[in-house]
Protein backbone atom coordinates (compact mmCIF):
# COMPACT_ATOMS: atom_id res chain seq x y z
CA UNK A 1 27.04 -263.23 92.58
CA UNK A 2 23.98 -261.52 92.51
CA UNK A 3 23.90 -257.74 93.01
CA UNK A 4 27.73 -257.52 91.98
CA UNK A 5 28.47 -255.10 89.66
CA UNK A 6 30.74 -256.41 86.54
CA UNK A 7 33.52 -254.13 84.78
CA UNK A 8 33.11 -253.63 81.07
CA UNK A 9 35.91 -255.76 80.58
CA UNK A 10 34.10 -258.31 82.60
CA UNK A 11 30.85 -257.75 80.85
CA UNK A 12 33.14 -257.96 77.19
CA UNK A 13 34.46 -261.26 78.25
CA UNK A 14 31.42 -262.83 79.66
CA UNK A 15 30.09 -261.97 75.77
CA UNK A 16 32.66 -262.84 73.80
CA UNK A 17 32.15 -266.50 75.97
CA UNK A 18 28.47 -267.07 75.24
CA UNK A 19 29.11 -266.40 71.28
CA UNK A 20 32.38 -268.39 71.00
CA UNK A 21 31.74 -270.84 68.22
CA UNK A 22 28.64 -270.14 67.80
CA UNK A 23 28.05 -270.25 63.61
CA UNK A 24 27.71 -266.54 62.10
CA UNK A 25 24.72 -265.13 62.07
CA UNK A 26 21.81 -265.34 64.69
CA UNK A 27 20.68 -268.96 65.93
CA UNK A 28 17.36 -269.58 65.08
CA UNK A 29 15.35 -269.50 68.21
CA UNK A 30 17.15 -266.15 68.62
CA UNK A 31 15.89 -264.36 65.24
CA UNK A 32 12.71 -265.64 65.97
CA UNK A 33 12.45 -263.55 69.73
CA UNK A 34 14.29 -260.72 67.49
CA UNK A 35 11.84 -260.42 65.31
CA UNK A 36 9.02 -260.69 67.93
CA UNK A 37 10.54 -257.59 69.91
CA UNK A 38 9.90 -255.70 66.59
CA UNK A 39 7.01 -256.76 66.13
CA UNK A 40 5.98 -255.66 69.21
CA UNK A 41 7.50 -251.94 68.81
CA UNK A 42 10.95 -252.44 69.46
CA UNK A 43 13.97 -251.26 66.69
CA UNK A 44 17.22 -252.29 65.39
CA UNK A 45 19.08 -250.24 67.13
CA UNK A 46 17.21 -250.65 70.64
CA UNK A 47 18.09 -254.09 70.17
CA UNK A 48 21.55 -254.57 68.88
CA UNK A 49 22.90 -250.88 70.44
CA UNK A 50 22.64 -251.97 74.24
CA UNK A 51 24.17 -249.31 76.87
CA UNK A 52 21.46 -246.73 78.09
CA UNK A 53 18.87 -248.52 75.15
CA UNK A 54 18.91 -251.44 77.70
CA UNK A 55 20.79 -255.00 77.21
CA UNK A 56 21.32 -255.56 73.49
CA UNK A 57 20.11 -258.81 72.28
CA UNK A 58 22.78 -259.51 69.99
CA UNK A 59 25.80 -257.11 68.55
CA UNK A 60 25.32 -254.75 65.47
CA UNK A 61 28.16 -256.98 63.15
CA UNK A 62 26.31 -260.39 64.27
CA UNK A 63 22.56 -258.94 62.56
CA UNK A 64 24.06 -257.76 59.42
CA UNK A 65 25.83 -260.90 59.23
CA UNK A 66 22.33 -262.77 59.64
CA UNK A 67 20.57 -259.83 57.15
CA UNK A 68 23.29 -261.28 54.62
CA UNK A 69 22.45 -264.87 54.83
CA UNK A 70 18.99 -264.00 55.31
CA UNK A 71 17.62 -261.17 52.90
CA UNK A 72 14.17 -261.83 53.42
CA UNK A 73 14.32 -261.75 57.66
CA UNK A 74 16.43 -259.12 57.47
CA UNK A 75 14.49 -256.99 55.03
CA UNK A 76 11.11 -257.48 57.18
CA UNK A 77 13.59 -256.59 60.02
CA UNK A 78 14.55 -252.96 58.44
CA UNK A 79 10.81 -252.87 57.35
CA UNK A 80 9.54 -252.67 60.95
CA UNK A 81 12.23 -251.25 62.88
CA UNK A 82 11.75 -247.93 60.51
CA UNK A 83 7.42 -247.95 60.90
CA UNK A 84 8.50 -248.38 64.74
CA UNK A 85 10.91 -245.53 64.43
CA UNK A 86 8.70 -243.57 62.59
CA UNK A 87 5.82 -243.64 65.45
CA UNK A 88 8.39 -243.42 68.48
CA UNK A 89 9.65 -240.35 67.06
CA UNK A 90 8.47 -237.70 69.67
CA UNK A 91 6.64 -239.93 72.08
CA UNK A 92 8.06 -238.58 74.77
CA UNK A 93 6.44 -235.28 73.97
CA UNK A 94 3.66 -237.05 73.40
CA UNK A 95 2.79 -238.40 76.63
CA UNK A 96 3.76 -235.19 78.25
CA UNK A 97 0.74 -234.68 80.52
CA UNK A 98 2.11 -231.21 81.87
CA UNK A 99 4.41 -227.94 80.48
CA UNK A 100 7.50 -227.17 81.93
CA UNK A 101 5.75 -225.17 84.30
CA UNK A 102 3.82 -227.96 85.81
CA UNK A 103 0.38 -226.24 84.01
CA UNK A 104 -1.89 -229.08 82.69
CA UNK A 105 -2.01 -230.05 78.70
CA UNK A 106 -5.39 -231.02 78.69
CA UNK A 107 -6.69 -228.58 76.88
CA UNK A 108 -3.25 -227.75 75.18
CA UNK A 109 -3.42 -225.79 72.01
CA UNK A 110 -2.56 -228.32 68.97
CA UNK A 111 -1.78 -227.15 65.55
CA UNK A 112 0.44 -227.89 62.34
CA UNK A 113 3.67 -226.10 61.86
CA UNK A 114 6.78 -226.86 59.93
CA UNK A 115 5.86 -230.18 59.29
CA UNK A 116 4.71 -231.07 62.47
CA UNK A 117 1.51 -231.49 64.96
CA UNK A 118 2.33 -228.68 67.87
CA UNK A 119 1.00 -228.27 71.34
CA UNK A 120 0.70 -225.24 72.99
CA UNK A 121 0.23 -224.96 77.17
CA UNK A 122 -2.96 -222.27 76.77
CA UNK A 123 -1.94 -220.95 80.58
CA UNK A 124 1.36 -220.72 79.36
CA UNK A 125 -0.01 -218.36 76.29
CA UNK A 126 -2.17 -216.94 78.66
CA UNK A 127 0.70 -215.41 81.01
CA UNK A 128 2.57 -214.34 78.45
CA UNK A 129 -0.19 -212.44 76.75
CA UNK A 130 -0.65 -210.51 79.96
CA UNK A 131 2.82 -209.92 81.03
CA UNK A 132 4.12 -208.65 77.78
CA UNK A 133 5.32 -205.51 77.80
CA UNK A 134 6.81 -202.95 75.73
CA UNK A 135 9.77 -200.90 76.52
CA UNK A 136 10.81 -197.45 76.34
CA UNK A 137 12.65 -197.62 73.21
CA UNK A 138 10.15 -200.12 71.44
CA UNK A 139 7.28 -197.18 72.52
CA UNK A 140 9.42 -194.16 70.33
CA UNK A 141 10.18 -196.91 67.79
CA UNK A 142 6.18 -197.85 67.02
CA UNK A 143 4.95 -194.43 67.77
CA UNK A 144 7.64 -193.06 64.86
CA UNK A 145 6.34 -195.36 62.45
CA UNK A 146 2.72 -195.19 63.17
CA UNK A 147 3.12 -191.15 62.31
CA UNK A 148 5.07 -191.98 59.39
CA UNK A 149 2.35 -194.49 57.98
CA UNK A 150 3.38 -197.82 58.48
CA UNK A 151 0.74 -200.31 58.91
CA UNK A 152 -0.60 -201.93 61.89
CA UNK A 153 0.05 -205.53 60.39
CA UNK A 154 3.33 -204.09 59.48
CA UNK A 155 4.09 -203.27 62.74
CA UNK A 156 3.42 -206.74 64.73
CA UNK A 157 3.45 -209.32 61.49
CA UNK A 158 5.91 -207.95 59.37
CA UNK A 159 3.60 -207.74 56.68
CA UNK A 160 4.43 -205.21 53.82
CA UNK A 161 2.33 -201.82 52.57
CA UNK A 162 -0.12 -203.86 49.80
CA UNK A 163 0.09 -207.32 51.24
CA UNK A 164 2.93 -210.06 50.50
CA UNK A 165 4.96 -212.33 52.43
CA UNK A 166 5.63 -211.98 56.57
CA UNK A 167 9.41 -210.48 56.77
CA UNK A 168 10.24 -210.95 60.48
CA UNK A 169 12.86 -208.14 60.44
CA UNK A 170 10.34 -205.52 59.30
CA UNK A 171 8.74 -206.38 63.33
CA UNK A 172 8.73 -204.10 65.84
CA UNK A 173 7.11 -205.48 68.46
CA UNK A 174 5.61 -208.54 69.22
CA UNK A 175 1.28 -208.85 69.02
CA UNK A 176 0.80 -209.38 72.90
CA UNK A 177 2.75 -206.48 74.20
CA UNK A 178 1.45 -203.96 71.60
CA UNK A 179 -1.94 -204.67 72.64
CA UNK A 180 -1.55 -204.72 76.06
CA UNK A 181 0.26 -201.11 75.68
CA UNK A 182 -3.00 -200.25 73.84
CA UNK A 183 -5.37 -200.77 76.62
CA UNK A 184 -3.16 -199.23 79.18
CA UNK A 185 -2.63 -196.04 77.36
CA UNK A 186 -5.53 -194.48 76.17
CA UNK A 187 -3.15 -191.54 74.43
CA UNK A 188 -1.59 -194.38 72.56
CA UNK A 189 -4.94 -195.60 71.64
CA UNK A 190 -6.27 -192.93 70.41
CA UNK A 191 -2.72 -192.72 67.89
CA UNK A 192 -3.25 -195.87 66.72
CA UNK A 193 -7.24 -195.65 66.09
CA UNK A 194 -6.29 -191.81 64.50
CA UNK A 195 -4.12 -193.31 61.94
CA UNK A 196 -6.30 -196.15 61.33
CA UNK A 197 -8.54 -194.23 60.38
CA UNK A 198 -6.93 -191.92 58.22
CA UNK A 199 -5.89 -194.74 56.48
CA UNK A 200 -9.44 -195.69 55.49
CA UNK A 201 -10.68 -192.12 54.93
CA UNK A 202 -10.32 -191.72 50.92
CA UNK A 203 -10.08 -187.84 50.56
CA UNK A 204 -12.02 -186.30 47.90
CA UNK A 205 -11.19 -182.57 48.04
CA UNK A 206 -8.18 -180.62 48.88
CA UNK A 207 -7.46 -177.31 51.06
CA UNK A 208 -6.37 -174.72 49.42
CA UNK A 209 -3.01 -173.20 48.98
CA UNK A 210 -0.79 -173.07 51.76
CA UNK A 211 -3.23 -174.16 54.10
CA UNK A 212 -1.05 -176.56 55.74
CA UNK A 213 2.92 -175.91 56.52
CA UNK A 214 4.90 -178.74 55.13
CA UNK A 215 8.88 -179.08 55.93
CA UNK A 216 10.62 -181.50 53.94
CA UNK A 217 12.42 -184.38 55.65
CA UNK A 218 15.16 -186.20 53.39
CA UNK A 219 13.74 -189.40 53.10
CA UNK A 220 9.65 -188.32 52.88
CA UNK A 221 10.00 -189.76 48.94
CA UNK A 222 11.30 -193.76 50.47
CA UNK A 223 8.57 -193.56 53.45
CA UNK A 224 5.78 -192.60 51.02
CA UNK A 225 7.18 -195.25 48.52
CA UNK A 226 6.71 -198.12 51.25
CA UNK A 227 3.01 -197.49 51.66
CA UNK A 228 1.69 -198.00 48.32
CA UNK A 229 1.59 -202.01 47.64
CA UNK A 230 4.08 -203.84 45.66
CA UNK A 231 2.07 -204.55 42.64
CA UNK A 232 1.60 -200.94 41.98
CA UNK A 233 3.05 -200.30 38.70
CA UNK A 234 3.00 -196.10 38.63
CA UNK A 235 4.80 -195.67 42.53
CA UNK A 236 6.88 -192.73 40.73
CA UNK A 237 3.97 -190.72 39.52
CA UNK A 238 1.82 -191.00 43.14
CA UNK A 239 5.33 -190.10 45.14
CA UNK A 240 5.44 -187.16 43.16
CA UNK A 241 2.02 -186.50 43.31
CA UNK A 242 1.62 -186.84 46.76
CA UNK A 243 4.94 -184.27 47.06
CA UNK A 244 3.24 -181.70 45.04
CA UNK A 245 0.20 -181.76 47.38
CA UNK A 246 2.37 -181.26 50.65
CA UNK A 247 4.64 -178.62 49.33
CA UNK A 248 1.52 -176.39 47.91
CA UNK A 249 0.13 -176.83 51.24
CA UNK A 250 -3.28 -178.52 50.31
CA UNK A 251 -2.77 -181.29 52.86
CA UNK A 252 -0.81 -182.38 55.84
CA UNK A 253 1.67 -185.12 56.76
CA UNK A 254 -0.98 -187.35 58.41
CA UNK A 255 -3.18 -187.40 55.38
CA UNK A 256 -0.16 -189.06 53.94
CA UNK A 257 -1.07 -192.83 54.49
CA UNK A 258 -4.70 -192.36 53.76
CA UNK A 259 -3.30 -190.01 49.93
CA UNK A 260 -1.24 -193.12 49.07
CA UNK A 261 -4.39 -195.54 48.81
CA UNK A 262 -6.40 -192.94 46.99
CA UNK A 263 -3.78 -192.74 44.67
CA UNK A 264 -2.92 -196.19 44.62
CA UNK A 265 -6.43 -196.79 43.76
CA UNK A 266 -6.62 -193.85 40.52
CA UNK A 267 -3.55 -195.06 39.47
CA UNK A 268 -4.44 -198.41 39.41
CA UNK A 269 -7.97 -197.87 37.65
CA UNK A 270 -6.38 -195.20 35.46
CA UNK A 271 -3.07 -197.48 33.94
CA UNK A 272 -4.34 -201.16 34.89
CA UNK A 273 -1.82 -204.06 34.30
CA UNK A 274 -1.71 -206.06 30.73
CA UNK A 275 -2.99 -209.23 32.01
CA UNK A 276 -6.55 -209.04 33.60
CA UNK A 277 -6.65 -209.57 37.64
CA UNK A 278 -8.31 -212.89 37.23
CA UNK A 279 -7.15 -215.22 34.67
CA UNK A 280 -4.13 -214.71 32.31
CA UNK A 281 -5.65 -213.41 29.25
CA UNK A 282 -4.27 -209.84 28.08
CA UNK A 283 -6.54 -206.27 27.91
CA UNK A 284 -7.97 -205.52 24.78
CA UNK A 285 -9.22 -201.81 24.05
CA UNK A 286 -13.06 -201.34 22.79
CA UNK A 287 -11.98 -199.78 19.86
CA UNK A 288 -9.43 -202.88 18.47
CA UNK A 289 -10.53 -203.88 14.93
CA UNK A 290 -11.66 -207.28 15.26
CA UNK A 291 -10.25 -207.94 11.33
CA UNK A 292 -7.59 -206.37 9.26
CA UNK A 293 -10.10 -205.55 6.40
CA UNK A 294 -13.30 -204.82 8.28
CA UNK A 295 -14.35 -201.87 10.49
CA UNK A 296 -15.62 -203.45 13.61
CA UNK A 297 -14.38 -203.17 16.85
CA UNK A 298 -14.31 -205.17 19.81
CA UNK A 299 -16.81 -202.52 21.19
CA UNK A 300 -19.36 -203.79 19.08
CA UNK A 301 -18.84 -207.44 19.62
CA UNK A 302 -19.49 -206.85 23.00
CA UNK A 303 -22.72 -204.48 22.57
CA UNK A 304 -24.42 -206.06 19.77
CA UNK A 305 -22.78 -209.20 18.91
CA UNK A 306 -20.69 -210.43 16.22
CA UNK A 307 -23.34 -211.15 13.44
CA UNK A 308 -25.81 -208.21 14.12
């Protein structure tokens, strides 16, 4: 009767009746309209699963039956249900035409991450970007380590003193709410622009003795350590130096960031690496002998050639 609705029992019976001795396998009209359905975009398991995939077109134990009498057909079968998987992966989210917000995807941010294409709702972005904000606690946290040095890129990306890999748990805040607490407090501003550019100020000549008042912190030696970068060979010798220079009095505790990249920088031309930066060849000095039983150097290979 048309519009009844049939039990499962009912609906198991009424199958098990329309495949009674019916040979194993799939008749041959059949696995011809199977493999049409796949061939039009359809998979194995849309077709043989049934339930909320729709009516199944013929049970799971019946195709492998036919894949065993069959290798070929059922290899082609296997062949196109995975291309077909393949694409339908994520089609849904494909042919999303709006966010969960109802904003339009038109002009939806698309990029690569993880492995896969990405699209961003740009009003979505948008909002968030404005609303962020940064609270009470997050405000002490950044202003303490702006004071004490650390970075800007530290900061929001996570970025270590020197460059390196992002470490999310060296984050303090996230980019759109520290910049939005940047244009709505100038005094913050002004912190962040100080420090900024103290850090880029190289300082050539020092104040005098006791010019400055300097009261040691436990930790100043770890905080000073962090800012030079990690390929710094010599961090010892500029912690120390640095140290000497604050408790003489020569400079003060916000020269700090800006001492550790002129140091960085001496220390680094004074006591390079083995290897040269580019390439893996190791430093030679100019005054190597060039042979065990000759006087020249590699200074005068490189002035007046090897034959002169």
């Amino acid at each position: 009767m048309v519009g009844v609705q049939l039990s499962r029992s009912e609906i198991q019976r009424a199958a098990e009746l329309r495949w009674r001795n019916v040979p194993a396998g799939i008749p041959a009209v059949l696995a011809e309209v199977f493999m049409n359905r796949l061939r039009g975009g359809s998979t194995i398991r849309k077709l043989t699963g049934g339930g909320q995939l729709g009516p199944a077109l013929v049970s799971y134990k019946r195709f492998k039956r036919h894949c065993e009498l069959h290798p070929r057909w059922g290899a082609e079968a296997w062949r196109l249900s995975d291309i077909n998987g393949r694409f339908g992966k994520g089609a849904r989210l494909r042919g999303l035409t709006r966010c969960h917000l109802g904003h339009s995807l038109s002009d939806a941010l698309v990029y690569w991450q993880n492995g896969y294409i990405k699209r961003d709702c740009r009003t979505c972005r948008r909002l968030r970007r404005d609303n962020a904000t940064m609270t009470q606690e997050a405000v002490k946290r950044v202003t303490a380590a702006i004071q004490n040095g650390v970075t800007v890129s530290q900061i929001i990306h996570g970025v270590p003193a020197g460059g390196g890999r992002r470490d999310p748990a060296l984050v303090l805040v996230h980019p759109p709410a520290f910049y939005r607490y940047r244009r709505e407090n100038p005094k913050f501003e002004a912190l962040v622009q100080d420090a900024i550019s103290a850090r880029r100020h190289r300082p050539r000549e020092f104040a005098q003795l006791n010019t400055f008042t300097y009261r040691y912190t436990p930790g100043d030696e770890a905080v000073i350590r962090q800012m030079l970068p990690g390929w710094l060979t010599t961090k010892d010798d500029v912690v120390n130096d640095i140290m000497i220079l604050l408790f003489e009095g020569r400079v003060d505790r916000a020269q700090v960031p800006a001492l550790a990249n002129y140091f960085a920088n001496q220390h680094s031309g004074q006591f390079p690496t083995r290897f040269a930066k580019f390439g893996n060849s190791p430093l030679l000095s100019l005054d190597e002998a060039l042979f065990d039983d000759g006087s020249g150097t590699v200074g005068d290979k490189v002035t007046r050639g090897l034959w002169d």
